[in-house]
Protein backbone atom coordinates (compact mmCIF):
# COMPACT_ATOMS: atom_id res chain seq x y z
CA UNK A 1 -0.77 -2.01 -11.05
CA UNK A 2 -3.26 -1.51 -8.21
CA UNK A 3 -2.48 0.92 -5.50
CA UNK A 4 -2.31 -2.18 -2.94
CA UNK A 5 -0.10 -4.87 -5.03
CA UNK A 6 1.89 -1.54 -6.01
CA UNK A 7 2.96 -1.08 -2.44
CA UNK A 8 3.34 -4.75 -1.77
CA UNK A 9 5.73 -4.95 -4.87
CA UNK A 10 7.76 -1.57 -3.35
CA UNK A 11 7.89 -2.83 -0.02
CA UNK A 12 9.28 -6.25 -0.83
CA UNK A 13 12.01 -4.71 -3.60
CA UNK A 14 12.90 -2.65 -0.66
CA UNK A 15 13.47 -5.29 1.80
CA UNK A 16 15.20 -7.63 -0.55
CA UNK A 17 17.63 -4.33 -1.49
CA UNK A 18 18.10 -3.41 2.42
CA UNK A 19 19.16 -6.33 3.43
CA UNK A 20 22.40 -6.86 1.22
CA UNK A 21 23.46 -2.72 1.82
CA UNK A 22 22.82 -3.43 5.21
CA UNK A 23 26.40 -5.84 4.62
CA UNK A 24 27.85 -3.42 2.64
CA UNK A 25 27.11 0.02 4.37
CA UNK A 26 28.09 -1.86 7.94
CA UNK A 27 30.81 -3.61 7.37
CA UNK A 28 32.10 -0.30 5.49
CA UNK A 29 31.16 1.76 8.93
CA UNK A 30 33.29 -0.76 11.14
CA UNK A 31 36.33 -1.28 9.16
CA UNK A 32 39.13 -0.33 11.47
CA UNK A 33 40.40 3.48 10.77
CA UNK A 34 44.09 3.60 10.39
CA UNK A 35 44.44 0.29 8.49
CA UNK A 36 47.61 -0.84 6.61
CA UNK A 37 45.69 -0.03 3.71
CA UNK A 38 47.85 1.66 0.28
CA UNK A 39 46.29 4.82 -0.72
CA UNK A 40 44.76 2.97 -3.64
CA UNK A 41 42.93 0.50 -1.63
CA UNK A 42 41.86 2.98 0.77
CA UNK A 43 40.25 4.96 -2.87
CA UNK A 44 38.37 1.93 -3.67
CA UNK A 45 36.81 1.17 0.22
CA UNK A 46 35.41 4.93 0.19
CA UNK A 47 34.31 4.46 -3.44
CA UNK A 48 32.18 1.91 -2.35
CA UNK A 49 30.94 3.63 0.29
CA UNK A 50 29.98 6.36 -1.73
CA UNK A 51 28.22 4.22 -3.99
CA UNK A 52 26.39 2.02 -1.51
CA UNK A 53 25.03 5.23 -0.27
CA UNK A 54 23.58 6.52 -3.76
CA UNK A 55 21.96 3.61 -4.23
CA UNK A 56 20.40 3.25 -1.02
CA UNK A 57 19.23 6.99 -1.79
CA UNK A 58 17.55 6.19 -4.64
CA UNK A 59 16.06 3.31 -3.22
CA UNK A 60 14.58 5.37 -0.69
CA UNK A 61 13.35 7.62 -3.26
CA UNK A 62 11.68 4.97 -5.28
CA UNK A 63 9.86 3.72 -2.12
CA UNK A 64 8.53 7.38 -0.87
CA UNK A 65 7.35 8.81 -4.22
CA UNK A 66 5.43 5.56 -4.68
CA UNK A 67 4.08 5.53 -0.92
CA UNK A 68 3.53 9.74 -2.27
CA UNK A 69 1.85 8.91 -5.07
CA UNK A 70 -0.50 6.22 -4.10
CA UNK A 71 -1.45 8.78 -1.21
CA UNK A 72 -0.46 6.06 1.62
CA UNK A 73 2.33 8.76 3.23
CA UNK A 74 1.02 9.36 6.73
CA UNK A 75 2.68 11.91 9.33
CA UNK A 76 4.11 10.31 12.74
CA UNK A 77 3.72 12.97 15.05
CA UNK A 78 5.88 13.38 18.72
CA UNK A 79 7.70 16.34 20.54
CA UNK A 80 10.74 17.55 18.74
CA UNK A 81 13.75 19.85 19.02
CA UNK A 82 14.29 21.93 15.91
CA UNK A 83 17.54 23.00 16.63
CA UNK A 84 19.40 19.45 17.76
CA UNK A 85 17.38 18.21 14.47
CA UNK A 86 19.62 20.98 11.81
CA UNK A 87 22.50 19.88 14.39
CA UNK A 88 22.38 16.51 13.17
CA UNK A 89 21.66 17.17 9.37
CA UNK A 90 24.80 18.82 9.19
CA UNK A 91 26.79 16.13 11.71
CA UNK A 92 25.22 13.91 8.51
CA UNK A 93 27.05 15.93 5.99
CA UNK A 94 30.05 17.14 8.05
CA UNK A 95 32.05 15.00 6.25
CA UNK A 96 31.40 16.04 2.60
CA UNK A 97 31.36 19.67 3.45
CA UNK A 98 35.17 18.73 4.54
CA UNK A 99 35.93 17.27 1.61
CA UNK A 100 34.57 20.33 -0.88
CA UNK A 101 35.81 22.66 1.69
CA UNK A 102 32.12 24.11 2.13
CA UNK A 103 30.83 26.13 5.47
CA UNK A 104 27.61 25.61 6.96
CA UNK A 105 25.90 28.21 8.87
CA UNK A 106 22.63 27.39 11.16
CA UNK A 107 20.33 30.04 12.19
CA UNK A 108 17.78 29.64 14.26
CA UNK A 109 15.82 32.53 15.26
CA UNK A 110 14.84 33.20 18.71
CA UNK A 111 11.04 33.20 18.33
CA UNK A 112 11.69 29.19 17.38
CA UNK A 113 9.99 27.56 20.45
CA UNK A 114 12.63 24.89 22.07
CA UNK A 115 10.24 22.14 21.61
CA UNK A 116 7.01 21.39 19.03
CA UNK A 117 5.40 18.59 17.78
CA UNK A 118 5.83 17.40 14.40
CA UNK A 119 6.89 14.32 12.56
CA UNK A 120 10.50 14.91 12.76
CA UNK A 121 11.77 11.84 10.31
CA UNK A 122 9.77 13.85 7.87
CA UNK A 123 10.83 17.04 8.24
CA UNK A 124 14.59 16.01 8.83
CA UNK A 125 13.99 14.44 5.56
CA UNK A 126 13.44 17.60 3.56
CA UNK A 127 15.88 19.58 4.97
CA UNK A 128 17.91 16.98 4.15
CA UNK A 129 17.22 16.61 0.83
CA UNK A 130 17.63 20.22 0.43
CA UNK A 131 21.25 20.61 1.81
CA UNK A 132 21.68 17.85 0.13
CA UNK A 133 21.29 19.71 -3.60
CA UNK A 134 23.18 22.53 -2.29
CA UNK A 135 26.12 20.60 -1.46
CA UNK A 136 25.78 18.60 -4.78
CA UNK A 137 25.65 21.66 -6.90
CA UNK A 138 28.17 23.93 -5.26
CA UNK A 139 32.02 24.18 -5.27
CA UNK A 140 32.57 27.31 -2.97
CA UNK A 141 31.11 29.34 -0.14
CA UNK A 142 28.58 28.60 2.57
CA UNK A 143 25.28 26.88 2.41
CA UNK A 144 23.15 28.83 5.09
CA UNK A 145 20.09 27.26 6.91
CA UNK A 146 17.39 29.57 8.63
CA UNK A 147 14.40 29.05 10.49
CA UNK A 148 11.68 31.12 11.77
CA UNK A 149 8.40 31.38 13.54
CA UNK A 150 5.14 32.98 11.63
CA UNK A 151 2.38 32.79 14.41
CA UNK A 152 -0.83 32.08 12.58
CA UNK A 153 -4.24 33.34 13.66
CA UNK A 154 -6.60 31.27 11.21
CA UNK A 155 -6.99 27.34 11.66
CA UNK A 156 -5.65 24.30 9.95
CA UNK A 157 -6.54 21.00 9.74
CA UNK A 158 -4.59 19.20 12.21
CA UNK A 159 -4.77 16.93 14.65
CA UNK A 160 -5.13 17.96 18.33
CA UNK A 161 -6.31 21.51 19.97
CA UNK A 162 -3.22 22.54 20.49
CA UNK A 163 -2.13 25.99 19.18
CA UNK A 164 -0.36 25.84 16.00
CA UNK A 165 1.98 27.71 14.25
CA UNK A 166 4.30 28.01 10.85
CA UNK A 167 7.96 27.60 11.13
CA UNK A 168 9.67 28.94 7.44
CA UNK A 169 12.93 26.99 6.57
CA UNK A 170 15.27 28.43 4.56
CA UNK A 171 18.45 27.35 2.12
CA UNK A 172 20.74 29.24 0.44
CA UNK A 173 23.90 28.36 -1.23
CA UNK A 174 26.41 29.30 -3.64
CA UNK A 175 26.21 27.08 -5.99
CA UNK A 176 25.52 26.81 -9.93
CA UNK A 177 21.68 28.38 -9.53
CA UNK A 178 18.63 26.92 -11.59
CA UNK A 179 17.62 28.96 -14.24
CA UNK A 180 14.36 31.55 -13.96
CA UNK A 181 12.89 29.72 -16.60
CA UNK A 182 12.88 26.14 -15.14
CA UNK A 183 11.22 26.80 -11.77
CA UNK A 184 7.84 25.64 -12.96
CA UNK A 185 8.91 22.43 -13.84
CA UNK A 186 11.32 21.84 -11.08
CA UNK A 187 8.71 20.08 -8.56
CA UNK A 188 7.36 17.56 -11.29
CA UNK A 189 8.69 13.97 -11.20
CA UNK A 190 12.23 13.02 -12.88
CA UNK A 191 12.88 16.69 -13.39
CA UNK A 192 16.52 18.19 -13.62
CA UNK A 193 17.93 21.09 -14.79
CA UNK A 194 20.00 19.94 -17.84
CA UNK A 195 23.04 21.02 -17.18
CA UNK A 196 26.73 19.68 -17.62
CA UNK A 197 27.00 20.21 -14.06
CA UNK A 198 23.81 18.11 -13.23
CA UNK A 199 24.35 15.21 -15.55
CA UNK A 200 27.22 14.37 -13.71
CA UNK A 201 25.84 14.69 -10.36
CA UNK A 202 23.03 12.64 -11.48
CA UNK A 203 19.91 11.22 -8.97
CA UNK A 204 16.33 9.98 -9.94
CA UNK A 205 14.77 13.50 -10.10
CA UNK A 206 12.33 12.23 -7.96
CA UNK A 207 14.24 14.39 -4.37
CA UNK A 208 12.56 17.96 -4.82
CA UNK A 209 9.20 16.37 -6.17
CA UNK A 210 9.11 14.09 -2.41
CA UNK A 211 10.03 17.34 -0.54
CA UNK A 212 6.82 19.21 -2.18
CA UNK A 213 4.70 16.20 -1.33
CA UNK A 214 5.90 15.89 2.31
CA UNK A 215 5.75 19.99 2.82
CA UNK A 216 2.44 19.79 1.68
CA UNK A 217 1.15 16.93 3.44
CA UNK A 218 2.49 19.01 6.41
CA UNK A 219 0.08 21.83 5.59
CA UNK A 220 3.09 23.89 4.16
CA UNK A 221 4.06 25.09 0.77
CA UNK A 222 7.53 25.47 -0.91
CA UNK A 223 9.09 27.88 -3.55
CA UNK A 224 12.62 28.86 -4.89
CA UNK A 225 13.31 32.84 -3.77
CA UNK A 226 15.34 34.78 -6.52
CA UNK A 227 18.52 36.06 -4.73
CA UNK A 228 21.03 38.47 -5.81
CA UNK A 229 24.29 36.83 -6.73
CA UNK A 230 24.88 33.07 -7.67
CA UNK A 231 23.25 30.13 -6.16
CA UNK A 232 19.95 28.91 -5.08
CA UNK A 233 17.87 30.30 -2.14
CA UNK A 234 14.80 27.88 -1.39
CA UNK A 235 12.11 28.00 1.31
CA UNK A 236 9.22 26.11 2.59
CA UNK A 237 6.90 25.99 5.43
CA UNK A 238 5.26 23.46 7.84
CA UNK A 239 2.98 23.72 10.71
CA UNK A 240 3.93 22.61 13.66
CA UNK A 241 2.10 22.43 17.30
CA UNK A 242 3.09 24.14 19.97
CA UNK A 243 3.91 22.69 23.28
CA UNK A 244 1.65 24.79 26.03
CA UNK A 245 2.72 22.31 28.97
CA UNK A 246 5.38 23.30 31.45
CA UNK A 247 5.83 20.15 32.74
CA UNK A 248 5.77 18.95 29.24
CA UNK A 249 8.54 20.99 28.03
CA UNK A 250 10.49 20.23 31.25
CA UNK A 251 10.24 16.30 30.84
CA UNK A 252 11.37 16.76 26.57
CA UNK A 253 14.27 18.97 27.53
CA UNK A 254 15.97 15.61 30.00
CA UNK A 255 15.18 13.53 27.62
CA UNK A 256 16.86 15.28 24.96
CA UNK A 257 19.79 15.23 26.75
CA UNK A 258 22.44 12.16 26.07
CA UNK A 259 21.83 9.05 28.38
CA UNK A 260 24.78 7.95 30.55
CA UNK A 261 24.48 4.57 29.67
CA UNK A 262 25.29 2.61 33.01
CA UNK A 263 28.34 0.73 32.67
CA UNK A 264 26.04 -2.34 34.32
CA UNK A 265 23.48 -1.92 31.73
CA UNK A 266 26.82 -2.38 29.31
CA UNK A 267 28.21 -5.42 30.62
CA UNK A 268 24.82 -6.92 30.56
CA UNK A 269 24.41 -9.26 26.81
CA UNK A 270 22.57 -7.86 23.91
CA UNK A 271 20.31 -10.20 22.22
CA UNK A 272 20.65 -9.34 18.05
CA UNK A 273 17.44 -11.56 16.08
CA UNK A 274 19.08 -11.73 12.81
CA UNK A 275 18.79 -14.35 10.02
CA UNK A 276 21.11 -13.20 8.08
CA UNK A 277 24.65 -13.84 8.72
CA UNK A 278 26.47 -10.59 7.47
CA UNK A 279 24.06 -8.39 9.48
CA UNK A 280 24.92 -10.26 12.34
CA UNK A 281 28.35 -9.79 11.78
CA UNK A 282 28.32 -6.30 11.13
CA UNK A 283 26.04 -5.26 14.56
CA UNK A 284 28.21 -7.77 16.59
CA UNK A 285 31.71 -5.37 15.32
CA UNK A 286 29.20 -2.02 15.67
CA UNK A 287 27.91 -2.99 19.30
CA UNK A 288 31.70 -3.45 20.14
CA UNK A 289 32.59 0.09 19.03
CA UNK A 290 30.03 0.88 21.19
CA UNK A 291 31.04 -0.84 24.47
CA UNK A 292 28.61 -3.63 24.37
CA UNK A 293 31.09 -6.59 24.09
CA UNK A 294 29.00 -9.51 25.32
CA UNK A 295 26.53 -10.17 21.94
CA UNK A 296 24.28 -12.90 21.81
CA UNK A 297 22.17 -14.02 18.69
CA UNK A 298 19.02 -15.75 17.20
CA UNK A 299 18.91 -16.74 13.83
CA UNK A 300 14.59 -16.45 14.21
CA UNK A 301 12.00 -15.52 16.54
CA UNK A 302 11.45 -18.73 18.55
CA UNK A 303 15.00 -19.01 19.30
CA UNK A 304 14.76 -14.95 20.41
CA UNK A 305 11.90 -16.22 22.95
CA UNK A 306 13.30 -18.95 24.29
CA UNK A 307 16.86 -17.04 24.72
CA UNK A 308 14.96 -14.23 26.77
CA UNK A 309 13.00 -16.87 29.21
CA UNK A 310 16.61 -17.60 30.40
CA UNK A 311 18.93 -14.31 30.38
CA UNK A 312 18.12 -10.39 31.20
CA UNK A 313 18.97 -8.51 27.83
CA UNK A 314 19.87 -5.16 28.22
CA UNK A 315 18.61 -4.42 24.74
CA UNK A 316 17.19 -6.99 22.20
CA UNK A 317 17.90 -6.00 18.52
CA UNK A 318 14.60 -7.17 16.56
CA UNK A 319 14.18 -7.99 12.76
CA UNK A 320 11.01 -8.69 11.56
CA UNK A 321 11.14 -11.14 8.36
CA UNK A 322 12.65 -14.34 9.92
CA UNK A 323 12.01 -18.01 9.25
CA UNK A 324 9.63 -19.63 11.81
CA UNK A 325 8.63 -16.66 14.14
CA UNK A 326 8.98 -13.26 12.65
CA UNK A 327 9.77 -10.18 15.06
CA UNK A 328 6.47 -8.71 15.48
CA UNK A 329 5.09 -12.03 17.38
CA UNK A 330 8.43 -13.13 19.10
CA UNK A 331 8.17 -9.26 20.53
CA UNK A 332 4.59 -9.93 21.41
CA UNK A 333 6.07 -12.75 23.44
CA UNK A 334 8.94 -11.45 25.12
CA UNK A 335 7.09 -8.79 26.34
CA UNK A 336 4.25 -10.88 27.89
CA UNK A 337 7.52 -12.30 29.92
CA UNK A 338 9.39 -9.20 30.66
CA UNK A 339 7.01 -5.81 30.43
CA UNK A 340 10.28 -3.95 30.68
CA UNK A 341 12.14 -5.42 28.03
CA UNK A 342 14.18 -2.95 25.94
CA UNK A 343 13.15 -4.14 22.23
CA UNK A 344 14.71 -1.71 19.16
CA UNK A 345 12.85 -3.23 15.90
CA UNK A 346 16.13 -2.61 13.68
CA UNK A 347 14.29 -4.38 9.87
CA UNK A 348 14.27 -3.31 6.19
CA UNK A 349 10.56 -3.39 5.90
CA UNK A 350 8.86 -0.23 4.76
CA UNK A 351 5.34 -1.65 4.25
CA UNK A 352 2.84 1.25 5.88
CA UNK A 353 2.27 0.93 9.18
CA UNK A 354 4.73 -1.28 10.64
CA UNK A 355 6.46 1.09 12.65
CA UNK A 356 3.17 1.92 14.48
CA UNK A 357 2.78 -2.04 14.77
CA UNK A 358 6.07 -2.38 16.81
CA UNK A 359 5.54 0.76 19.21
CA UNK A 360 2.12 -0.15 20.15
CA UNK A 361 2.99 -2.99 21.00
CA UNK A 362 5.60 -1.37 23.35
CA UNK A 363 9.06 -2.04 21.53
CA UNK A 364 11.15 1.04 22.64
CA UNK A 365 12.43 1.83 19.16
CA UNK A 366 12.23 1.46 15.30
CA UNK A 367 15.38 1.81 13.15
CA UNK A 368 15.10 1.03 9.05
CA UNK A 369 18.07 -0.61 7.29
CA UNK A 370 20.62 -0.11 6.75
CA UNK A 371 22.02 2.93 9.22
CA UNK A 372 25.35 3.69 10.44
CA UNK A 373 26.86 3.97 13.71
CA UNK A 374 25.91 6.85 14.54
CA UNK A 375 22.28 6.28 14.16
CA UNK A 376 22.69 2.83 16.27
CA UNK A 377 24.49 5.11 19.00
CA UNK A 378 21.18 7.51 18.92
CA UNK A 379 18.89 4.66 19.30
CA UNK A 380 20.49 3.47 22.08
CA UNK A 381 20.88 6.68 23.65
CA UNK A 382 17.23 7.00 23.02
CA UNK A 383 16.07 3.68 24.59
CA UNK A 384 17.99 4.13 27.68
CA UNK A 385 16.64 7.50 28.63
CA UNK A 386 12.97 6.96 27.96
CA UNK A 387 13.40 3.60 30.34
């Protein structure tokens, strides 16, 4: 299959697959904690849950090792803060370290600069992956995460004049270890350690070969480290720029603050531009969590347009793939009326370049299906203090 009807045939699997978890995962997310629910029932509800979200992972493996392979991955560069970014990756997994009684330890050394630039989704992605083996494979103990600064004095090929330098992530855990011997294959596609251990775990095979790709196309390179004892202890390295600009750094430090959404912003309605029924359901419950109670929808584009000539949104919640008038043009609209309008592109499309589509356009925010709530509480935190 040719590179371009490969991606075409990814990207449309993808969308087709997102749409349905989207249901699943939300509905899941919002079901009211504390239910009447027997202890059997509540078994089956986080089975599901657990399931919905290995599947999604290997969806999104499928979809990046083919974007990898066909050499279409591109970085997505902005100012980032290392430190809240580990914060989060273990917020992710706070509740599975609970349940196998694991620690977590993040150290972050003091020659880490507050602030770089780097694409972030990308480099959130391998750590995650990684912490995400360690936690797989281990039963005990403490999975440690360290990160520090190796100033460089020869060039790279990147893209601005800033100065550059290499941050070196490290994981170790306790866990079952790979074996010497297997290292060399462990970075090829659909590799696994044979092991009782692994079989049961299970996964495409296709995480640690994604990491390599990303680390590399991030100028870095990644290894396993022996370490005394048992367990794993893997590092890699990215290159990062460094922020030079006072008022720079000044400006990224507020904004990485929380937003105090204002309680008029709150009371104002949300527009959600959803075909789909279930989605709509499931954002109208997850917007209520969060304190938006007044939700207004559009089952396509046109409808979105002609909904925003006649009310103030606070926020408009945009898919893309609609009947009629798909996101990207009703956007292109509603922002030729309002300039200001708050538009979060919230769609399962993964096609290349979309998300560059959307922003330069001047929606606020892009957010792939399906997420949880705690990702649609970021966004909006997001949107409000960049407006």
């Amino acid at each position: 299959m040719k590179d371009g009807l490969q991606s075409q045939f990814f990207a449309i699997v993808s969308h087709e697959i997102r749409t349905p978890l989207t249901g699943i995962i939300g509905m899941l997310n919002v079901f009211p904690k504390g239910s009447n629910l027997t202890d059997d029932q509540s078994q089956c509800l986080e089975t599901i849950d657990e399931c919905s979200s290995q599947l999604m992972a290997i969806v999104n493996d499928v979809l990046d090792y083919s974007k990898c392979d066909a050499g279409q991955m591109k970085l997505h560069c902005e100012k980032a803060n290392i430190r809240s970014l580990l914060k989060l990756v273990k917020a992710s997994f706070q509740a599975k370290l609970d349940e196998k009684t694991l620690g977590m330890e993040i150290k972050v050394l003091e020659n880490v600069p507050e602030f770089v630039i780097t694409d972030q989704v990308r480099l959130r992605q391998i750590v995650f992956n990684l912490v995400s083996n360690s936690i797989k494979f281990s039963a005990h103990g403490c999975i440690q995460i360290t990160v520090e600064t190796i100033w460089t004095t020869h060039s790279f090929p990147l893209w601005t004049s800033r100065p550059h330098l290499e941050l070196k992530f490290t994981i170790v855990d306790e866990g079952i270890g790979i074996p010497e011997s297997k290292w060399c294959t462990l970075f090829t596609p659909f590799s696994q350690v044979e092991t009782m251990s692994t079989r049961r775990a299970g996964g495409t095979g296709l995480g640690l070969t994604i990491c390599k790709k990303l680390v590399n196309l991030m100028s870095g390179e990644i290894s396993l480290q022996k370490k005394t004892g048992p367990g794993t202890s893997i590092s890699f390295t990215v290159i990062v720029e460094l922020l030079t600009d006072e008022a720079e750094k000044a400006a990224m430090k507020e904004a990485s603050q929380d937003a105090d959404i204002p309680f008029e912003e709150r009371a104002k309605p949300v527009l959600v531009v959803e075909d789909n029924y279930v989605n709509q359901q499931f954002m109208h419950r997850l917007l209520k969590s969060l304190d938006f109670p007044n939700v207004h929808f559009a089952y396509n584009g046109l409808e979105a347009v002609k909904m925003a000539r006649k009310t103030a949104y606070s926020v408009i919640f945009m898919d893309n793939q609609m009947p009629v008038m798909d996101g990207y043009e009703a956007s292109k609209q509603i922002l030729a009326i309002n300039p200001k309008a708050r538009i979060a592109c919230i769609t399962g499309d993964t096609y290349e370049g979309i998300r560059d589509r959307f922003i330069a356009l001047g929606v606020k925010a892009f957010l792939l299906k399906p997420f949880r709530r705690d990702a649609l509480q970021e966004l909006l935190c997001y949107m409000f203090s960049s407006s």
